[in-house]
PDB file of N, CA and C in Angstrom:
ATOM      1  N   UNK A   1      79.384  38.432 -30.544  1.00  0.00           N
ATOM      2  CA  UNK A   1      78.567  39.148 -29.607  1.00  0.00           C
ATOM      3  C   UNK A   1      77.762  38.144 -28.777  1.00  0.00           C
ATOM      4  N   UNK A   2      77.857  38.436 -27.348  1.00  0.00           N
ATOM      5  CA  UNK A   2      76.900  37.234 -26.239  1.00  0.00           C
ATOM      6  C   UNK A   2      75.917  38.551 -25.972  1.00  0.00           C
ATOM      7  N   UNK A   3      74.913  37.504 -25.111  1.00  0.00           N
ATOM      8  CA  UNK A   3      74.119  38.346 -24.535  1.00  0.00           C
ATOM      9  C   UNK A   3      74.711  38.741 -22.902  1.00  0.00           C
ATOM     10  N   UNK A   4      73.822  39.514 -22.283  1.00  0.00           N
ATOM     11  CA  UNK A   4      74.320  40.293 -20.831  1.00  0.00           C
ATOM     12  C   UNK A   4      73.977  38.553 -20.148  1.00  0.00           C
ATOM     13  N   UNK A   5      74.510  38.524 -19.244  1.00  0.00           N
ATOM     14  CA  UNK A   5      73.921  37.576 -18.437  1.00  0.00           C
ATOM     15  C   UNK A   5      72.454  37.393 -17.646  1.00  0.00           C
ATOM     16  N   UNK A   6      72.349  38.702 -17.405  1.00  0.00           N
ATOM     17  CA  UNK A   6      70.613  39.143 -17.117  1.00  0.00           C
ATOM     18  C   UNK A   6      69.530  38.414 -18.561  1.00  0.00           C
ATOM     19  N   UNK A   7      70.490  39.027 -19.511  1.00  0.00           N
ATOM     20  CA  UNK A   7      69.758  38.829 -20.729  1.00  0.00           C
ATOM     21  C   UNK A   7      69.124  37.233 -21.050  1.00  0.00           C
ATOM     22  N   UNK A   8      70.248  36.380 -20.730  1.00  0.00           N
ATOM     23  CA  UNK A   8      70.714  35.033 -21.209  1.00  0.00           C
ATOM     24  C   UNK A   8      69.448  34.119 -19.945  1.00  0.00           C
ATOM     25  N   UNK A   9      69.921  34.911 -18.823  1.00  0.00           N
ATOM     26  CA  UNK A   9      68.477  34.196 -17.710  1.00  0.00           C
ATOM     27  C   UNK A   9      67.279  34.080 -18.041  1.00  0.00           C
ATOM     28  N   UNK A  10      67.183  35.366 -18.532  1.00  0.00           N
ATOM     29  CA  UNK A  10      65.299  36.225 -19.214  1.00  0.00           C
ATOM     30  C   UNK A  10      65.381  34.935 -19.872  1.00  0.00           C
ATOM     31  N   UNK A  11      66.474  34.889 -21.501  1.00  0.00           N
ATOM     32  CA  UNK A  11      65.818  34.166 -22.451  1.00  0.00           C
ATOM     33  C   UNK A  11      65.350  32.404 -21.893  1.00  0.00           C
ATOM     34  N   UNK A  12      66.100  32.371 -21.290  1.00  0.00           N
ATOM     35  CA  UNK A  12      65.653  30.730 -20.777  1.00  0.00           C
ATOM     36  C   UNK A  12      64.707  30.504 -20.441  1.00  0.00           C
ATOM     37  N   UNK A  13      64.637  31.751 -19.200  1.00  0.00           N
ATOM     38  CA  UNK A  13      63.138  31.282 -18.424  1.00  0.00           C
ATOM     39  C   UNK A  13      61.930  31.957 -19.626  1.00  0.00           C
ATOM     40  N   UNK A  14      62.229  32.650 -20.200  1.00  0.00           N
ATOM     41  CA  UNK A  14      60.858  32.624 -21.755  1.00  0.00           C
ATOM     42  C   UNK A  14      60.672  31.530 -22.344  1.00  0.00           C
ATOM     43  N   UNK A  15      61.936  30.615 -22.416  1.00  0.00           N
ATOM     44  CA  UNK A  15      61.859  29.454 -23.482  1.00  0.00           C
ATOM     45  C   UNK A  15      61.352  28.767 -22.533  1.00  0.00           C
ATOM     46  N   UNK A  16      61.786  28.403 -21.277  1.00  0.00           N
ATOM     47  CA  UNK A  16      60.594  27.298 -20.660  1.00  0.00           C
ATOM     48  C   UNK A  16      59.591  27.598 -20.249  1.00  0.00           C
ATOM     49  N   UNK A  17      59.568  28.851 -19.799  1.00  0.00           N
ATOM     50  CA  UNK A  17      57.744  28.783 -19.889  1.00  0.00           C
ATOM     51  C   UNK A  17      56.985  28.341 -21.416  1.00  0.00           C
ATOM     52  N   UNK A  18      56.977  29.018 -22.116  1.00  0.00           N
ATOM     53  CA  UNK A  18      56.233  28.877 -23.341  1.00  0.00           C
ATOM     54  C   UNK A  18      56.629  27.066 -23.955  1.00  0.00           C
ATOM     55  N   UNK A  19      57.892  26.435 -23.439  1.00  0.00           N
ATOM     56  CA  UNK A  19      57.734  25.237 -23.762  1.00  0.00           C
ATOM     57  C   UNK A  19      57.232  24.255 -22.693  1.00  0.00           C
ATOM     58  N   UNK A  20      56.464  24.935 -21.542  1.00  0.00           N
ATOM     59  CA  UNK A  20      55.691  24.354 -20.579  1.00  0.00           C
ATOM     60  C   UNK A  20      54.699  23.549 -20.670  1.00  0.00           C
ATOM     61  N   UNK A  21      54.032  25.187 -21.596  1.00  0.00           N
ATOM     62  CA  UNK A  21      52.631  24.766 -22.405  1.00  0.00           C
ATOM     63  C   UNK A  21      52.423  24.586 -24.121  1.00  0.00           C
ATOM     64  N   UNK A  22      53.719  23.656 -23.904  1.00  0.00           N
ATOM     65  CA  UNK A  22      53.563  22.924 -25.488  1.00  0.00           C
ATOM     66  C   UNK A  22      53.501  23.913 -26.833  1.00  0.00           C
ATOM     67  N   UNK A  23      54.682  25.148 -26.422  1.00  0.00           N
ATOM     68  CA  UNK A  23      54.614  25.817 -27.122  1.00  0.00           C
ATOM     69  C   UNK A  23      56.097  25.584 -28.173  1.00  0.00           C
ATOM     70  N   UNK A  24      56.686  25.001 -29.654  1.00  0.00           N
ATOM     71  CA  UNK A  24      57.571  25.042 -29.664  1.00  0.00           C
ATOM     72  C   UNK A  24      58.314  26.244 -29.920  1.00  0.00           C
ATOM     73  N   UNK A  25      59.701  26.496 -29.874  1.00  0.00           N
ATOM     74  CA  UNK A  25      60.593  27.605 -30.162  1.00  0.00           C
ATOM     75  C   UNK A  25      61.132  27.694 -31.921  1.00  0.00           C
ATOM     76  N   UNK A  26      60.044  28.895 -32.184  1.00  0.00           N
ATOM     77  CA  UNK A  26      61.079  29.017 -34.051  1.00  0.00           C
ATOM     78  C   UNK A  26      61.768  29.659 -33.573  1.00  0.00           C
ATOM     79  N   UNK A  27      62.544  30.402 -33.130  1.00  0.00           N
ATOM     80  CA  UNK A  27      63.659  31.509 -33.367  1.00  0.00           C
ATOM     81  C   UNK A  27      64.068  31.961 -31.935  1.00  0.00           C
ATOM     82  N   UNK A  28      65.584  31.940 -32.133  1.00  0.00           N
ATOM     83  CA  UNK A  28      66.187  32.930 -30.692  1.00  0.00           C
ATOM     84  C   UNK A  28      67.306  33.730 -31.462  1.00  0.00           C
ATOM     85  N   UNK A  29      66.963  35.323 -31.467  1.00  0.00           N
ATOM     86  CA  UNK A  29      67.993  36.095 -32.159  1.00  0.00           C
ATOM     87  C   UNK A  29      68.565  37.123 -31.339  1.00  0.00           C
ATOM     88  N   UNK A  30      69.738  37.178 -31.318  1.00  0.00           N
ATOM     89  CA  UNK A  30      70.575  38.583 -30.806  1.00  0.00           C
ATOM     90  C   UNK A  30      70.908  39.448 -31.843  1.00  0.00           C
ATOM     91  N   UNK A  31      69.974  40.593 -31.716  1.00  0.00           N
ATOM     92  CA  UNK A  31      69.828  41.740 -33.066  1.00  0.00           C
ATOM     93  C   UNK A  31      71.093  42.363 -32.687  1.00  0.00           C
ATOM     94  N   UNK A  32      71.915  42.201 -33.333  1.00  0.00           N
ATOM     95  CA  UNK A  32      73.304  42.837 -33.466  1.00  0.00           C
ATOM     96  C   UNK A  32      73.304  44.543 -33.133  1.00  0.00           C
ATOM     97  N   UNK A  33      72.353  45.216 -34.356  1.00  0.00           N
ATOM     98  CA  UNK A  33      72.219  46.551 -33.473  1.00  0.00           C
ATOM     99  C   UNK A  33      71.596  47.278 -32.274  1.00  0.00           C
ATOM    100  N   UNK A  34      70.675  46.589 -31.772  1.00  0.00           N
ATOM    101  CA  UNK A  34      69.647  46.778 -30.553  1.00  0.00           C
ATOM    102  C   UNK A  34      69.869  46.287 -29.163  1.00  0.00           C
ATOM    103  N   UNK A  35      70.834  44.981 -30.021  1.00  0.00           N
ATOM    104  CA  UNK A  35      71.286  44.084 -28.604  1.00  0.00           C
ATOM    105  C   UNK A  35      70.677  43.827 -27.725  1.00  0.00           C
ATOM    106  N   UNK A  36      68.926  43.529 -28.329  1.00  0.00           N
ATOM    107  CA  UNK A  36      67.963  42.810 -27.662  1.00  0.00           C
ATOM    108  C   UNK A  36      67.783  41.460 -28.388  1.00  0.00           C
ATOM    109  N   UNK A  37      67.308  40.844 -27.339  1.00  0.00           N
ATOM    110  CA  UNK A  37      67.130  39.023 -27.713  1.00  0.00           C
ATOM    111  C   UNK A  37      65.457  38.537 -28.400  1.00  0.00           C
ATOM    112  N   UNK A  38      66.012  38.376 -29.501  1.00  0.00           N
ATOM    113  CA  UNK A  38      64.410  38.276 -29.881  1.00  0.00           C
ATOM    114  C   UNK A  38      63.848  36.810 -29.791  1.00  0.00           C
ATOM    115  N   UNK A  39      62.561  36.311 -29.264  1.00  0.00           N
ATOM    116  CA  UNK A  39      62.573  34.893 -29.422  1.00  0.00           C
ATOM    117  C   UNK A  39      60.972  34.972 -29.915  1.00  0.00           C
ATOM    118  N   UNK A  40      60.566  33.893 -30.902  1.00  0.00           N
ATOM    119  CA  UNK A  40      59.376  33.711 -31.734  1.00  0.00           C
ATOM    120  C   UNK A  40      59.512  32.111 -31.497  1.00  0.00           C
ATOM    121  N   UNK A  41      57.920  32.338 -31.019  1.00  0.00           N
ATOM    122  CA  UNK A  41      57.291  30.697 -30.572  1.00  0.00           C
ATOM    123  C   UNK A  41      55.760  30.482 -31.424  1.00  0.00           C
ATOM    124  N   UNK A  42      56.026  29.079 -32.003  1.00  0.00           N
ATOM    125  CA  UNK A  42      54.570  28.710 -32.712  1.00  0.00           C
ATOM    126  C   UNK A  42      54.139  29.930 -33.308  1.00  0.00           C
ATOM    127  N   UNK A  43      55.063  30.803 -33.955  1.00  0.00           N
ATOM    128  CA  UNK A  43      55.379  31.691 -35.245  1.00  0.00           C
ATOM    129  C   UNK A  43      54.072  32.592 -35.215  1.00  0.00           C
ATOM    130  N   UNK A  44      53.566  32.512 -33.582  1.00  0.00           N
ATOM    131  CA  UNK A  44      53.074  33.748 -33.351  1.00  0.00           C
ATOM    132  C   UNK A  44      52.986  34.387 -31.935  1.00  0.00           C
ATOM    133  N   UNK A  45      53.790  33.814 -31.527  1.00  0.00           N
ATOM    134  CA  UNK A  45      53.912  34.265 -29.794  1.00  0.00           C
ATOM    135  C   UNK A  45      55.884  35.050 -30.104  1.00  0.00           C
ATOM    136  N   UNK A  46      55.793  36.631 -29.495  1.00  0.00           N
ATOM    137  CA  UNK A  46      57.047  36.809 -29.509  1.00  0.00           C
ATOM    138  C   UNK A  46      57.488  37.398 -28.506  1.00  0.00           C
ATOM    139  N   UNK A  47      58.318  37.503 -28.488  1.00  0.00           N
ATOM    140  CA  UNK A  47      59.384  38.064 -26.812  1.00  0.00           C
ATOM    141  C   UNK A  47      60.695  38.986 -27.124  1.00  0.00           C
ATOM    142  N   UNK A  48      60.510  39.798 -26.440  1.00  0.00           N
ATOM    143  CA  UNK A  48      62.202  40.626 -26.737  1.00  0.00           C
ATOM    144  C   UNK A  48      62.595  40.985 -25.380  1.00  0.00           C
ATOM    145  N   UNK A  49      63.955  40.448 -25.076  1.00  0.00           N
ATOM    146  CA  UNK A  49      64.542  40.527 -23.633  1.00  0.00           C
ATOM    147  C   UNK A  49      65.483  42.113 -24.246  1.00  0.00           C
ATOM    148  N   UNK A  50      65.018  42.914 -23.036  1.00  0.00           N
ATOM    149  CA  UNK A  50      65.942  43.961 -22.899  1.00  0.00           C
ATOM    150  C   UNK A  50      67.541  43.250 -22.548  1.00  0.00           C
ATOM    151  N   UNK A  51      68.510  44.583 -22.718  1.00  0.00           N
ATOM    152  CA  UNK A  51      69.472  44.214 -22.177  1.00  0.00           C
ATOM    153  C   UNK A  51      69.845  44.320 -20.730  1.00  0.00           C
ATOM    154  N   UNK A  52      68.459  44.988 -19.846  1.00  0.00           N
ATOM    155  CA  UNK A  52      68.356  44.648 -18.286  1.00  0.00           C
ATOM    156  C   UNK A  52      67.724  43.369 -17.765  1.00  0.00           C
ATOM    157  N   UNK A  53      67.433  42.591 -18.599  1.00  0.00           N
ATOM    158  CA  UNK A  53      66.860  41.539 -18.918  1.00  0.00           C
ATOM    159  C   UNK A  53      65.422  41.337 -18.374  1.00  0.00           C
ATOM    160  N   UNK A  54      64.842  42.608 -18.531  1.00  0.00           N
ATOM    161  CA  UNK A  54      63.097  42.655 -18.930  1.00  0.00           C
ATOM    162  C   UNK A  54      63.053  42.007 -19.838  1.00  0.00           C
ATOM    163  N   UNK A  55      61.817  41.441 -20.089  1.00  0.00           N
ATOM    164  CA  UNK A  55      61.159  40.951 -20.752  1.00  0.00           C
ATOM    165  C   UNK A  55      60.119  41.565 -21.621  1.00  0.00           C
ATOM    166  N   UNK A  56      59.381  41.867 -22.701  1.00  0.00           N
ATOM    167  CA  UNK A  56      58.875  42.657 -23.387  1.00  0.00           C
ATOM    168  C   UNK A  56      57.793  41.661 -24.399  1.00  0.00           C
ATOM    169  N   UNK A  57      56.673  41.175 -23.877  1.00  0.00           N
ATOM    170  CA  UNK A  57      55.891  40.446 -24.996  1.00  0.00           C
ATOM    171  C   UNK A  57      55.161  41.056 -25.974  1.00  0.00           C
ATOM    172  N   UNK A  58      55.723  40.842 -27.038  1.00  0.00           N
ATOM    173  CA  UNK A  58      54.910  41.132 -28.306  1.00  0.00           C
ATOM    174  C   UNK A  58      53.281  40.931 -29.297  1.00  0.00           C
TER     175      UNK A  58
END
């Protein structure tokens, strides 16, 4: 399973922002049933990219 391509843009530009400001990346997951992209930074900042590739901060 990939992500949408919308999806795959979102997640990047989440990962560099948050590694802008010296934030590192624990986790980038594609939840198999939801088929949203989950990403967890400095294991308390989190993000879930829709599959329209919104963005959704946690």
């Amino acid at each position: 399973m990939e992500p949408t391509p919308k999806q795959a843009i979102s997640a990047i530009r989440v990962c560099a922002q948050l590694t802008r400001v010296y934030k590192g990346i624990d986790l980038v997951r594609l939840d198999e049933r939801t088929k949203n992209v989950y990403i967890l930074a400095n294991n308390s900042i989190e993000a879930k990219v829709l599959l329209t590739g919104e963005i959704l901060w946690l």
